[in-house]
C-alpha atoms as a PDB file:
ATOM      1  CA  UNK A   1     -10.388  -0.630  21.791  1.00  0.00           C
ATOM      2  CA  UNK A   2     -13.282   0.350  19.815  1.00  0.00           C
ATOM      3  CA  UNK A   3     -15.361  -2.574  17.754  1.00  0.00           C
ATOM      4  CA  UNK A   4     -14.973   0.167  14.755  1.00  0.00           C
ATOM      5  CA  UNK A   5     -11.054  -0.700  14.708  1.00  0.00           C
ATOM      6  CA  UNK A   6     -12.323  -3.794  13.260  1.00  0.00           C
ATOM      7  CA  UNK A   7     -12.753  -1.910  10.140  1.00  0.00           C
ATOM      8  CA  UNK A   8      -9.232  -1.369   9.658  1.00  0.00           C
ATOM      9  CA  UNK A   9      -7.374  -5.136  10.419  1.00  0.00           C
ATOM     10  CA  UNK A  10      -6.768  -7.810   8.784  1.00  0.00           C
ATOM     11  CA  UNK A  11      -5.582 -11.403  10.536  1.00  0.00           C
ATOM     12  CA  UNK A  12      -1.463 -11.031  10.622  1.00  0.00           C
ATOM     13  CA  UNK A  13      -0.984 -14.727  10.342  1.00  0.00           C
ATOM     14  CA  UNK A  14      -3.185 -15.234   6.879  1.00  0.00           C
ATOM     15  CA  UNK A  15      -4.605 -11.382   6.017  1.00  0.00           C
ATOM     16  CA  UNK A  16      -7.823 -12.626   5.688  1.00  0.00           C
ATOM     17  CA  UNK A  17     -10.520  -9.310   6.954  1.00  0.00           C
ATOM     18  CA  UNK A  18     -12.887 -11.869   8.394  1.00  0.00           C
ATOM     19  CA  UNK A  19     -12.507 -11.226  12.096  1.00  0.00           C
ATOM     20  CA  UNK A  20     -14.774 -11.627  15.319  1.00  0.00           C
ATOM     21  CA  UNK A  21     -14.893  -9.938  18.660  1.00  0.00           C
ATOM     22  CA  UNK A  22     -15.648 -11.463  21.790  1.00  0.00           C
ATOM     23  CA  UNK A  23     -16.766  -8.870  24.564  1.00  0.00           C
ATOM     24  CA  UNK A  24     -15.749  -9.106  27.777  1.00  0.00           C
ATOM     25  CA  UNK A  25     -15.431  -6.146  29.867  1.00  0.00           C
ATOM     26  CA  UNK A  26     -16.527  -2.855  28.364  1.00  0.00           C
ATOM     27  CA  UNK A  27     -17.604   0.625  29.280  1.00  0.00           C
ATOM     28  CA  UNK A  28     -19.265   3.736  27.293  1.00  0.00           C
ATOM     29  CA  UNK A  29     -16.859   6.451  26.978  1.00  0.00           C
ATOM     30  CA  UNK A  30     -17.974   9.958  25.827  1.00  0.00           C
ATOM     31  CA  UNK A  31     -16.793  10.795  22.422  1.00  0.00           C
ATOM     32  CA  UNK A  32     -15.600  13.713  23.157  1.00  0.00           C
ATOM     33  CA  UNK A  33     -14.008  14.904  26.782  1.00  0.00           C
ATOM     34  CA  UNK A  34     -15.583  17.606  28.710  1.00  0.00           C
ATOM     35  CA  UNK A  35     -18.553  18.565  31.022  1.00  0.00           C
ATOM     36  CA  UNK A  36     -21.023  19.803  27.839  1.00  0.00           C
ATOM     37  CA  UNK A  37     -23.961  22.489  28.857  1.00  0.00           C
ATOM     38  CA  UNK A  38     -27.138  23.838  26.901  1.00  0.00           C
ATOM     39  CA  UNK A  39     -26.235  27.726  26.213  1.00  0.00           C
ATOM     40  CA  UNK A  40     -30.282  28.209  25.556  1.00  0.00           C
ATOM     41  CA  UNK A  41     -31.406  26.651  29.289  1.00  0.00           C
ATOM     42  CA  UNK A  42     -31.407  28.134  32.719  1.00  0.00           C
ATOM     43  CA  UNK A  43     -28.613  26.526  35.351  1.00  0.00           C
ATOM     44  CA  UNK A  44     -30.544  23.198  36.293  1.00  0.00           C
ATOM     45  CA  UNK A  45     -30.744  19.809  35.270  1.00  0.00           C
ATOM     46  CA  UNK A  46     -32.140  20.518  31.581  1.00  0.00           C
ATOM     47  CA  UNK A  47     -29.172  22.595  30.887  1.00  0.00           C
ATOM     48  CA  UNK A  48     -26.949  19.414  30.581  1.00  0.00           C
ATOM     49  CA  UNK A  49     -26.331  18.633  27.382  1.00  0.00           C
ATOM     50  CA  UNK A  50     -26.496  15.302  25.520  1.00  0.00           C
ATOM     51  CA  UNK A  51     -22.999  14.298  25.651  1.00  0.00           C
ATOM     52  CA  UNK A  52     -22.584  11.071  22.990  1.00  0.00           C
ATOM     53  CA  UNK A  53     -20.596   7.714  24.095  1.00  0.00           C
ATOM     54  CA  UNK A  54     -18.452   5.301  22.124  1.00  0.00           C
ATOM     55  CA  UNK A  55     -18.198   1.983  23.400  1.00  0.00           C
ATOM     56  CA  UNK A  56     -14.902   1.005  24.648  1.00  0.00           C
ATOM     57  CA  UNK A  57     -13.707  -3.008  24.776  1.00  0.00           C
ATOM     58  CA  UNK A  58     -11.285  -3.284  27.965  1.00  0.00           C
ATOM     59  CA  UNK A  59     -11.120  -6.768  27.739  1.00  0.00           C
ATOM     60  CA  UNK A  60     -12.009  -9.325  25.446  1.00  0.00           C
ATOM     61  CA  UNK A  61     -10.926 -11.282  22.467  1.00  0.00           C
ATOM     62  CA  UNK A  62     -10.012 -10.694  18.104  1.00  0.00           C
ATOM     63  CA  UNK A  63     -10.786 -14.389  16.045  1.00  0.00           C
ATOM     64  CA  UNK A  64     -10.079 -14.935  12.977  1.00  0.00           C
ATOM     65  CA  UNK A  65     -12.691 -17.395  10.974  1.00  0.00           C
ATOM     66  CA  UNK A  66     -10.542 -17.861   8.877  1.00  0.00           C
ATOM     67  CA  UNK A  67      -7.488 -19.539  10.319  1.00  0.00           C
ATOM     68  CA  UNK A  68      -9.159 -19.715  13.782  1.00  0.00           C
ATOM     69  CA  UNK A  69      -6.102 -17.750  15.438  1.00  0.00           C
ATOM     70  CA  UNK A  70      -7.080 -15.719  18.136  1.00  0.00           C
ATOM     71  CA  UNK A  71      -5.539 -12.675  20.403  1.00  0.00           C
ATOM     72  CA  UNK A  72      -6.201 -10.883  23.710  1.00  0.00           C
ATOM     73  CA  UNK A  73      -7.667  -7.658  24.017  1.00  0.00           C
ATOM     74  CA  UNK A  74      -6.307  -6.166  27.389  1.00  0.00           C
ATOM     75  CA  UNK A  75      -6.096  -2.741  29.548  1.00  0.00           C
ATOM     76  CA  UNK A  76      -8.427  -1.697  25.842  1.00  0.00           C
ATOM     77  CA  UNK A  77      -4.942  -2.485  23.841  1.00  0.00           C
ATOM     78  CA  UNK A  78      -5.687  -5.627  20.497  1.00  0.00           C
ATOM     79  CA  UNK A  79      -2.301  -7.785  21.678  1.00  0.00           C
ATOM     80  CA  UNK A  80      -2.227  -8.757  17.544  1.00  0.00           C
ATOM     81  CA  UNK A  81       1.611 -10.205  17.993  1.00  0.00           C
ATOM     82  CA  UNK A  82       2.882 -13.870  17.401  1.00  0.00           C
ATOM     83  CA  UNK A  83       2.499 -16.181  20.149  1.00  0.00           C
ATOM     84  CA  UNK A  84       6.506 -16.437  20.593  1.00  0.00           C
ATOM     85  CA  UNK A  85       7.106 -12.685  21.415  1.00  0.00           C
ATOM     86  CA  UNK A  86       3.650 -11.515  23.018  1.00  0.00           C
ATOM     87  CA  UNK A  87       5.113  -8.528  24.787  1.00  0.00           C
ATOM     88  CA  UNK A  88       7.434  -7.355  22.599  1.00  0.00           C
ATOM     89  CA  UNK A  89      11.234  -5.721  23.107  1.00  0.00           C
ATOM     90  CA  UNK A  90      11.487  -3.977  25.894  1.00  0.00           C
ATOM     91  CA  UNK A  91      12.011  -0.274  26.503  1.00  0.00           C
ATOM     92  CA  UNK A  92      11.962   2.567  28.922  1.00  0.00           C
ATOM     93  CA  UNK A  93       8.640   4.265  27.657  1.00  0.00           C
ATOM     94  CA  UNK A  94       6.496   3.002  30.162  1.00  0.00           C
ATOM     95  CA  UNK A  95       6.706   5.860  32.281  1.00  0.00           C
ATOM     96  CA  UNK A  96       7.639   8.556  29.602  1.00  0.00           C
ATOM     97  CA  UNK A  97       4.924  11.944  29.753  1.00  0.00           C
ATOM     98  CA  UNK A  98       5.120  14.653  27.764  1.00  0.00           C
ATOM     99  CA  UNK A  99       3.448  17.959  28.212  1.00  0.00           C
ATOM    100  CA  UNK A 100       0.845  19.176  25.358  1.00  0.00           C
ATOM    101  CA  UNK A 101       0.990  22.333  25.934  1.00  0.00           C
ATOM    102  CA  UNK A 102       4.950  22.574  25.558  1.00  0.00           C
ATOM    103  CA  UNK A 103       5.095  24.583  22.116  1.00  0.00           C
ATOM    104  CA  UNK A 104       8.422  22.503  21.167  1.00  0.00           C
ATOM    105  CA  UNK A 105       6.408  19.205  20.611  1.00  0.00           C
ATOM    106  CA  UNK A 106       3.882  20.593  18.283  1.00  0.00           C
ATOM    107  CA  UNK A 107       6.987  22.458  16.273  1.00  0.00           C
ATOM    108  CA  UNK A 108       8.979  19.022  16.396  1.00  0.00           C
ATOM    109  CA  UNK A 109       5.957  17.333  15.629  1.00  0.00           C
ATOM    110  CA  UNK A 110       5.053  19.229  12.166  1.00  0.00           C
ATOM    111  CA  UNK A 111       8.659  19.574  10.828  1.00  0.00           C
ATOM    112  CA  UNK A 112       8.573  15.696  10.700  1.00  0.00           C
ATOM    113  CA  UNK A 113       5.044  15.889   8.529  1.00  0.00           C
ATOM    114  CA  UNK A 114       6.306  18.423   6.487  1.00  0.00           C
ATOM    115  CA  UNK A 115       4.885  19.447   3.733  1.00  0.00           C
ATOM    116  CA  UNK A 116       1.937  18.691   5.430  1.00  0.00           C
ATOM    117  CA  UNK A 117       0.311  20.953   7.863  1.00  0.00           C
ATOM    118  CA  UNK A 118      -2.469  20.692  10.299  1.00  0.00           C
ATOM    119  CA  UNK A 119      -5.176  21.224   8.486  1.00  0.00           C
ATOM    120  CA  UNK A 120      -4.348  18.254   6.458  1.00  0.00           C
ATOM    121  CA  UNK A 121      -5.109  15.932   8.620  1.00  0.00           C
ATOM    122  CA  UNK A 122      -8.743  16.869   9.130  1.00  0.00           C
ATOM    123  CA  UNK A 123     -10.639  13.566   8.275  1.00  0.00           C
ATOM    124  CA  UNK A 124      -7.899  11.683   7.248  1.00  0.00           C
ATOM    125  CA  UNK A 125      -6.854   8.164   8.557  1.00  0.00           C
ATOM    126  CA  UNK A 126      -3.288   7.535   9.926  1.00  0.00           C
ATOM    127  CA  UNK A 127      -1.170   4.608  10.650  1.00  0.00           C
ATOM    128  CA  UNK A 128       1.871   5.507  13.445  1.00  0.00           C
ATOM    129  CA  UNK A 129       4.157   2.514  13.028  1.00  0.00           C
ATOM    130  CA  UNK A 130       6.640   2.420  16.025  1.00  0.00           C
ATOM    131  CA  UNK A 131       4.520   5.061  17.498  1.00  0.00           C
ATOM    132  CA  UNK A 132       6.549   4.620  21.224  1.00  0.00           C
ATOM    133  CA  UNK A 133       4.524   6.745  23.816  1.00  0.00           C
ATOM    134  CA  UNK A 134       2.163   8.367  21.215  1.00  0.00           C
ATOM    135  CA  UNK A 135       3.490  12.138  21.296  1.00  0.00           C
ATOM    136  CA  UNK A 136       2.728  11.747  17.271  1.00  0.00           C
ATOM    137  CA  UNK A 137      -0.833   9.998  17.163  1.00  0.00           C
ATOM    138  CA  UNK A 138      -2.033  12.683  19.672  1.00  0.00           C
ATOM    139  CA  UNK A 139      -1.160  15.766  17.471  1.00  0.00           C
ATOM    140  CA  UNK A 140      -2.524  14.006  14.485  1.00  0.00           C
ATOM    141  CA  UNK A 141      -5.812  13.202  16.395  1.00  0.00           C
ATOM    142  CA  UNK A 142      -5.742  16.541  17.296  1.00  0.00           C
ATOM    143  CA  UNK A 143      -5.835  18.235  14.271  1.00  0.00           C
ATOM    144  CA  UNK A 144      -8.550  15.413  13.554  1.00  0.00           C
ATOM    145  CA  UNK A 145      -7.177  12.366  11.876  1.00  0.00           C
ATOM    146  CA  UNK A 146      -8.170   8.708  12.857  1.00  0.00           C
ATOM    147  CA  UNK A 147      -5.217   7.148  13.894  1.00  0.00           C
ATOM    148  CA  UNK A 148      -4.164   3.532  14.059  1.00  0.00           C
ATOM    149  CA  UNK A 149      -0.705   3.492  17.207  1.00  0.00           C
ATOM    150  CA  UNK A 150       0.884   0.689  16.693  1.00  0.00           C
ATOM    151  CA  UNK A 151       3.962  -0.733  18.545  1.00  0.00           C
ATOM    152  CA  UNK A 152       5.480  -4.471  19.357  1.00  0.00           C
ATOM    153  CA  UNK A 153       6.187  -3.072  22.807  1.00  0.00           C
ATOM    154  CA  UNK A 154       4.525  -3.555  25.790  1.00  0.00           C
ATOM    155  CA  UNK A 155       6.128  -0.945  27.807  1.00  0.00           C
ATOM    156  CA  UNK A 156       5.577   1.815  24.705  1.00  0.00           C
ATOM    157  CA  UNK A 157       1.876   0.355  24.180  1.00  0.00           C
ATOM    158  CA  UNK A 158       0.986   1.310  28.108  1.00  0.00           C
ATOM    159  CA  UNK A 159       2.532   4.774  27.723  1.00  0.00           C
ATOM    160  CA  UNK A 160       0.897   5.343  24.456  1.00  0.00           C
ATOM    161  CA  UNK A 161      -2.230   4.480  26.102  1.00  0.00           C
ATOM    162  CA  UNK A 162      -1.344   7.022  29.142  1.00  0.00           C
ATOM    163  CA  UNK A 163      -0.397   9.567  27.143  1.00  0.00           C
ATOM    164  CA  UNK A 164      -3.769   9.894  24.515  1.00  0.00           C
ATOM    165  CA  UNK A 165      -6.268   8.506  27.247  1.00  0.00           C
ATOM    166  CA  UNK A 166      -8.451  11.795  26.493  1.00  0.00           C
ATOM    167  CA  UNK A 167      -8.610  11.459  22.414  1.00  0.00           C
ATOM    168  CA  UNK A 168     -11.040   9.257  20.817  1.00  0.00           C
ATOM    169  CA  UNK A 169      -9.670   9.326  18.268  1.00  0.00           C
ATOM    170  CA  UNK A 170      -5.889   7.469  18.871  1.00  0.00           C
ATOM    171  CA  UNK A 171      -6.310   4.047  18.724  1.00  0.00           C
ATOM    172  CA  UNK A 172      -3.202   1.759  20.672  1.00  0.00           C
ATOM    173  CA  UNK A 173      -2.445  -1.484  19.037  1.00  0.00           C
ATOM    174  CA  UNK A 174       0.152  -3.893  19.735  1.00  0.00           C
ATOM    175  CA  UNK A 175       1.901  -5.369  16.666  1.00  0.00           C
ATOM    176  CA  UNK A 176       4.444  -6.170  14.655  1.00  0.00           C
ATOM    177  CA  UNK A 177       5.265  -4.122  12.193  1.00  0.00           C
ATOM    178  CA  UNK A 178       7.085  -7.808  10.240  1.00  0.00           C
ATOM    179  CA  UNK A 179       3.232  -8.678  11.079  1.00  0.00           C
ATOM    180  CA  UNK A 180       1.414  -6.134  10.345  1.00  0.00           C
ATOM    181  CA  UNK A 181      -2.854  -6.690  10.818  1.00  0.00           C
ATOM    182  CA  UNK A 182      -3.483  -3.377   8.837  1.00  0.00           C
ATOM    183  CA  UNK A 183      -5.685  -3.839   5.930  1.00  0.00           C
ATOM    184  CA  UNK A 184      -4.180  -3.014   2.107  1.00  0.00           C
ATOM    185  CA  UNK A 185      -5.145   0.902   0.750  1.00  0.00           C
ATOM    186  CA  UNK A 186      -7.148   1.586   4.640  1.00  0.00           C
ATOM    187  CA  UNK A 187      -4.836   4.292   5.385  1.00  0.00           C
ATOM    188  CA  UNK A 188      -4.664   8.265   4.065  1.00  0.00           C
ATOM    189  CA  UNK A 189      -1.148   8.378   5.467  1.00  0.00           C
ATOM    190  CA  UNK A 190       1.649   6.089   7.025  1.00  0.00           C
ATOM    191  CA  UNK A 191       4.637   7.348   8.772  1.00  0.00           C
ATOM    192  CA  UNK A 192       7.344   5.238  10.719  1.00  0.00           C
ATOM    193  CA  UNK A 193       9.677   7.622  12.352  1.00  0.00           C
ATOM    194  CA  UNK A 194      12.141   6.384  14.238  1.00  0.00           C
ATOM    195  CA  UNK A 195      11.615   2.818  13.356  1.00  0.00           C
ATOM    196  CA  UNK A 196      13.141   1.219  10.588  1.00  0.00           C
ATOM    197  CA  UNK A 197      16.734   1.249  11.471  1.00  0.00           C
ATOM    198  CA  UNK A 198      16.201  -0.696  14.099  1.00  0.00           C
ATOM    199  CA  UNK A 199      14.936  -3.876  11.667  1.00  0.00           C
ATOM    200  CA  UNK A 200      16.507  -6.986  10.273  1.00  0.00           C
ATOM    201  CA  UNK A 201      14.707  -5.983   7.106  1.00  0.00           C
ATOM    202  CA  UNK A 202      13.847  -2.685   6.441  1.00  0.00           C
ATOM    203  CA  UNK A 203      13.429  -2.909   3.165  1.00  0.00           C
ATOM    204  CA  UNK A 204      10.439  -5.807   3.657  1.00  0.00           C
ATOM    205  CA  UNK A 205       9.095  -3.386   6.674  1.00  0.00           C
ATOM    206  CA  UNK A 206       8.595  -0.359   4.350  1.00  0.00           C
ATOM    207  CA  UNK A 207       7.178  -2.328   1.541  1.00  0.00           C
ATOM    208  CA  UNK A 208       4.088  -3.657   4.233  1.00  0.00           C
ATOM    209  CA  UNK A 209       3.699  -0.256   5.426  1.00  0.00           C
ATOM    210  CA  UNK A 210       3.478   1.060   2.075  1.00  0.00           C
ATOM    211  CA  UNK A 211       0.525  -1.545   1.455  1.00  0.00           C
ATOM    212  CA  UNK A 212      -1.332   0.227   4.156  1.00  0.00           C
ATOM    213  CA  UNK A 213      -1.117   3.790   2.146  1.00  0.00           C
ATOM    214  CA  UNK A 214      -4.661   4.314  -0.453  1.00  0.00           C
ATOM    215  CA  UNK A 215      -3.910   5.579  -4.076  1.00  0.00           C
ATOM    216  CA  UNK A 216      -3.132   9.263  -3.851  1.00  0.00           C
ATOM    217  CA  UNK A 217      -1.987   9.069   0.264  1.00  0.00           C
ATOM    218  CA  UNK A 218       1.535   9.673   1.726  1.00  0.00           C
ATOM    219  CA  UNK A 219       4.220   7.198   3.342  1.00  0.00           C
ATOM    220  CA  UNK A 220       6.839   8.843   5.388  1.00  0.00           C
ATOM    221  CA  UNK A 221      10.084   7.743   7.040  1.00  0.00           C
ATOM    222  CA  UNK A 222      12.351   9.115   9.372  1.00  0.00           C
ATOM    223  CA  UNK A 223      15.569   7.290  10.056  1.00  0.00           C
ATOM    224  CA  UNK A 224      19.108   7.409  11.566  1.00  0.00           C
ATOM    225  CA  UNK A 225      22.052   9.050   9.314  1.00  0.00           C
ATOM    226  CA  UNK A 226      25.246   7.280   9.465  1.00  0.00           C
ATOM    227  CA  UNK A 227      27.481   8.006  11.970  1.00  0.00           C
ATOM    228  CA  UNK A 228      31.336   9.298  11.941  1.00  0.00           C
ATOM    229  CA  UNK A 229      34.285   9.816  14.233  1.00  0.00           C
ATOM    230  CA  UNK A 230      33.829  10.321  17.577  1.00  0.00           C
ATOM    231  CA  UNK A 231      30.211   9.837  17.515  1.00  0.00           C
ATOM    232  CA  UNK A 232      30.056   6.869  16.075  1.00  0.00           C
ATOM    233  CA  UNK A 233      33.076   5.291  18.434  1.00  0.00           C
ATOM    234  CA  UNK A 234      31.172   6.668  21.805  1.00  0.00           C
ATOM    235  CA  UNK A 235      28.339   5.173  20.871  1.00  0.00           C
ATOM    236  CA  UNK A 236      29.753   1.815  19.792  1.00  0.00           C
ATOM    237  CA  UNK A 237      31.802   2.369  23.135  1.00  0.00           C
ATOM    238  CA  UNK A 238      28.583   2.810  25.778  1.00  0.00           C
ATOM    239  CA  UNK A 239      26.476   0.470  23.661  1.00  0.00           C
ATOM    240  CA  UNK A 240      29.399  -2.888  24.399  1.00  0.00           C
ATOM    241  CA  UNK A 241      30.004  -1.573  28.221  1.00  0.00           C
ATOM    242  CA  UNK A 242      26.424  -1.651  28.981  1.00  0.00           C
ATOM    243  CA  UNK A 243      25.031  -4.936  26.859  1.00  0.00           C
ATOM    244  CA  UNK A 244      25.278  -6.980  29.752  1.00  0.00           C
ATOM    245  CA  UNK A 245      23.514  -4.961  32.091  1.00  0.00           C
ATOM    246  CA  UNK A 246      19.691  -5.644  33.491  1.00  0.00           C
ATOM    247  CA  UNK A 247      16.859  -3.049  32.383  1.00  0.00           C
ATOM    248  CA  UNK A 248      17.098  -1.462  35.754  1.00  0.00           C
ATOM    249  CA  UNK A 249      20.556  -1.002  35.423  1.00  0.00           C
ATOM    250  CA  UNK A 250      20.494   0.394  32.246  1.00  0.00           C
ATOM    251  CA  UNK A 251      18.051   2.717  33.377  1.00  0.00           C
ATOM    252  CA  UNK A 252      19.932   4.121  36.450  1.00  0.00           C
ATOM    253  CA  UNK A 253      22.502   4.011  33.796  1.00  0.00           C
ATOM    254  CA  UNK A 254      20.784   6.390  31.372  1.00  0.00           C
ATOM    255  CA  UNK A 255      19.299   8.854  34.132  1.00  0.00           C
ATOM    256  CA  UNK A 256      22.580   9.509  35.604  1.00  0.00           C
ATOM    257  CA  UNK A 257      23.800   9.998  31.744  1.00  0.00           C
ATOM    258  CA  UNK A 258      20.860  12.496  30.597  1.00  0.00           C
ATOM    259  CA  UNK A 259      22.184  14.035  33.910  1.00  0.00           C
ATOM    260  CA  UNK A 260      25.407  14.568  32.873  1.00  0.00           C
ATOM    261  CA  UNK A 261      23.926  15.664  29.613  1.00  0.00           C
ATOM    262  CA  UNK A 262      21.769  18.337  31.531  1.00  0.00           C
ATOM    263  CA  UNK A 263      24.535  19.843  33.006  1.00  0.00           C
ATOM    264  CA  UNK A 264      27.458  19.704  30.454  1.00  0.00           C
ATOM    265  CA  UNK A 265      25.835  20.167  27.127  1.00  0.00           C
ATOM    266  CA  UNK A 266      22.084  21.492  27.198  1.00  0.00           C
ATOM    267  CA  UNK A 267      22.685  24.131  29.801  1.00  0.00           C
ATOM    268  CA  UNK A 268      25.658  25.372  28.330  1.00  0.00           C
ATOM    269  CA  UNK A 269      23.958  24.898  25.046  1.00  0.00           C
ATOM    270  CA  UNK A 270      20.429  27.111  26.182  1.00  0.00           C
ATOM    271  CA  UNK A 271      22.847  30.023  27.793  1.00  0.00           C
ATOM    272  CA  UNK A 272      25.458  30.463  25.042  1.00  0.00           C
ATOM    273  CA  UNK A 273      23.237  29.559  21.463  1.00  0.00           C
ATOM    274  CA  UNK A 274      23.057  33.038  20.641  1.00  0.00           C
ATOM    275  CA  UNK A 275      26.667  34.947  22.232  1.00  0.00           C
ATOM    276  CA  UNK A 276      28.602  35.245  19.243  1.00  0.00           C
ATOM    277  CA  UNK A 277      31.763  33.079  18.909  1.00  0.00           C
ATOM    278  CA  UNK A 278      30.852  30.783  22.236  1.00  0.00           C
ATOM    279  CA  UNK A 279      27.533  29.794  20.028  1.00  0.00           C
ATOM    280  CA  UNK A 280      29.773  28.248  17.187  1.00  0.00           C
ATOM    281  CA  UNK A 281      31.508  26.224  20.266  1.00  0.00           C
ATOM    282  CA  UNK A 282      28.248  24.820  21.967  1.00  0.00           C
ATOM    283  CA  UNK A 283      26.553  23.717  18.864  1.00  0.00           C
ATOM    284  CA  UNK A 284      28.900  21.158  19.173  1.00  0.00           C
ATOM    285  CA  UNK A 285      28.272  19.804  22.192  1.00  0.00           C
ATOM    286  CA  UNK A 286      27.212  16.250  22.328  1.00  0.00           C
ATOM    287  CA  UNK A 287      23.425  16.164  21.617  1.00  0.00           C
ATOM    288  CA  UNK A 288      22.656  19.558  22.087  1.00  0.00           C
ATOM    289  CA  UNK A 289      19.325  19.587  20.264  1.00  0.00           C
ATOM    290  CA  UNK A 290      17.892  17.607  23.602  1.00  0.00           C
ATOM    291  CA  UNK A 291      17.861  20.553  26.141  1.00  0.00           C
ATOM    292  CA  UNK A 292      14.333  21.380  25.069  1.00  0.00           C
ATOM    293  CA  UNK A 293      13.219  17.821  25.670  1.00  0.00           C
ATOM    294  CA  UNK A 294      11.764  16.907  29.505  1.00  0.00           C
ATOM    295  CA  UNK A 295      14.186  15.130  31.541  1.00  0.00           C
ATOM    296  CA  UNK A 296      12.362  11.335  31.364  1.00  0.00           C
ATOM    297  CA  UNK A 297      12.303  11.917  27.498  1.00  0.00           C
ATOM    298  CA  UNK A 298      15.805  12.232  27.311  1.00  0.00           C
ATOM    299  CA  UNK A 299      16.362   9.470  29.757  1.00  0.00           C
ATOM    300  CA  UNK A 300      13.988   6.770  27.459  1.00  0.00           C
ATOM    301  CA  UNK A 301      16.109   8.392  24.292  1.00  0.00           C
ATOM    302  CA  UNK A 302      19.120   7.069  25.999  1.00  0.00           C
ATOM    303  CA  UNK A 303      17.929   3.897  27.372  1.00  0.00           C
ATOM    304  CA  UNK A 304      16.494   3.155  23.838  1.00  0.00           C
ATOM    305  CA  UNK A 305      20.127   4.200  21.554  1.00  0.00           C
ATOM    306  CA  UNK A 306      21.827   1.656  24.221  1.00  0.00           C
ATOM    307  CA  UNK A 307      19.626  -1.539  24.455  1.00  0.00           C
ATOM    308  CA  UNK A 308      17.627  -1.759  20.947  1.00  0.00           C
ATOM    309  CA  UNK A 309      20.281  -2.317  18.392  1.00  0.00           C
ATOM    310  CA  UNK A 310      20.695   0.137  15.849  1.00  0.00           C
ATOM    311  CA  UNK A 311      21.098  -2.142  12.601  1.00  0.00           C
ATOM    312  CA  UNK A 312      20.871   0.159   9.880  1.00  0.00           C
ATOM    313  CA  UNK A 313      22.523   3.546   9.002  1.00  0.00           C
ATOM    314  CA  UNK A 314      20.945   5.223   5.966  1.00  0.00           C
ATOM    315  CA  UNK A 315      22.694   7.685   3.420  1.00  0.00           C
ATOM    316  CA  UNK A 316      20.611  10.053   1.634  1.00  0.00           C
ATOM    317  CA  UNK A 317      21.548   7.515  -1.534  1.00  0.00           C
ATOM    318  CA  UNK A 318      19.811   4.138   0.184  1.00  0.00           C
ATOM    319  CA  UNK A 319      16.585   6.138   0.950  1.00  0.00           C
END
């Protein structure tokens, strides 16, 4: 964490701004990554360039002076969650990578900001609510926003971490979204894809998230459609055989079913898209749109559609 984060929170339990960090461990981190030479100097020492650092907190502790609550900062992460549910639901993004170069991600990544486009988000500040292993906050850090991860779990919170360990400009928070320690109008745009139909209350969710967004910024959702016929029954189906397994279960579970996936629908899917008449046939193949995902993406996709409860379905009308 960097103390500049400060700028952006407020205390979740009484939203007062008036917090204090307590150093512990820290370390100087250069701002931007890269070995940085002197084009005008001869190969030598004076040739290196000045390369600028940013403090970075590893461990230590937020206050509030107001209320006097206090929370951890650890492995760099602000743990700003109530003290009943610290680390959060779990999931199986822990060890989910993606590759940045993969052109699919970037694509995927700016149909869900449409209209936006890259250049937009030069300068701006960003909140990713339910930002899971961070694919999102990188490109927008990339094309040069400021952006505030934020996720309740502890498993998604390490692999965000992972994942955007060489921008400066992604920072990981752990949170709750019901609790959220974002400050009112801080924020050029908010986006929570993926994330509110798995709330209680998703109406109260988007109405703190909205808080976040300035006068004249943008506030974006992605969410589940509902569900019919045979989707909707297989999925009710795997989700009440598997609620009583363990996570490791599950997860053997959901590799040997992205497996099966693999080999049944996004193969056939990637060889027959374009043959005339067979291409009508495999575009109906369970989850098709997954073969361009990596293998341990599709497994966490899986694990996630089985354990977290889905509790919402949205038609077009409710949004």
């Amino acid at each position: 964490m960097k103390p500049r984060v400060l700028d952006w929170l407020v205390c979740p339990t009484c939203r007062s701004t008036q917090l204090s960090l307590d150093v512990m461990k820290a370390e100087n981190r250069p701002m931007v990554p890269g070995t940085w030479r002197r084009l005008d100097a001869q190969p030598g020492p004076e040739a290196e360039a000045e390369v600028r650092t940013e403090t970075e907190v590893l461990e230590g502790t937020i206050a509030c002076e107001s209320c006097g609550t206090s929370w951890p900062i650890r492995e760099g992460v602000p743990r700003l969650m109530p003290a009943d549910s610290e680390q959060g639901p779990e999931t199986a993004h822990r060890w989910t990578t993606f590759d940045k170069g993969r052109p699919e991600w970037e694509e995927n990544f700016l149909d869900l900001a449409q209209p936006l486009k890259a250049v937009d988000f030069l300068g701006k500040t960003v909140l990713d609510a339910g930002c899971g292993y961070g694919r999102h906050s990188w490109f927008a850090a990339r094309y040069g926003a400021e952006v505030l991860a934020v996720d309740s779990s502890a498993d998604a919170v390490a692999s965000c971490v992972a994942n955007t360990r060489q921008s400066s400009r992604v920072h990981v928070i752990q949170a709750d979204v019901h609790h959220l320690p974002i400050r009112e109008e801080s924020m050029d745009m908010t986006w929570a894809f993926g994330l509110l139909h798995h709330l209680e209350d998703p109406e109260a969710a988007f109405e703190k998230l909205g808080a976040t967004v300035r006068s004249g910024g943008r506030l974006a959702v992605w969410v589940y459609g509902p569900r019919q016929g045979v989707t909707l029954h297989v999925g009710n189906a795997l989700r009440g055989a598997t609620a009583g397994m363990t996570a490791e279960q599950l997860f053997r579970f959901s590799r040997n079913m992205a497996r099966g996936l693999r080999l049944f629908s996004h193969t056939p899917y990637r060889w027959f898209e374009s043959v005339p008449v067979a291409g009508g046939i495999v575009r109906h193949l369970p989850v098709h749109e997954h073969h361009q995902w990596p293998f341990d993406v599709v497994v966490a996709d899986i694990w996630d559609r089985l354990r977290i409860p889905v509790r919402h379905w949205f038609p077009r009308e409710r949004l």
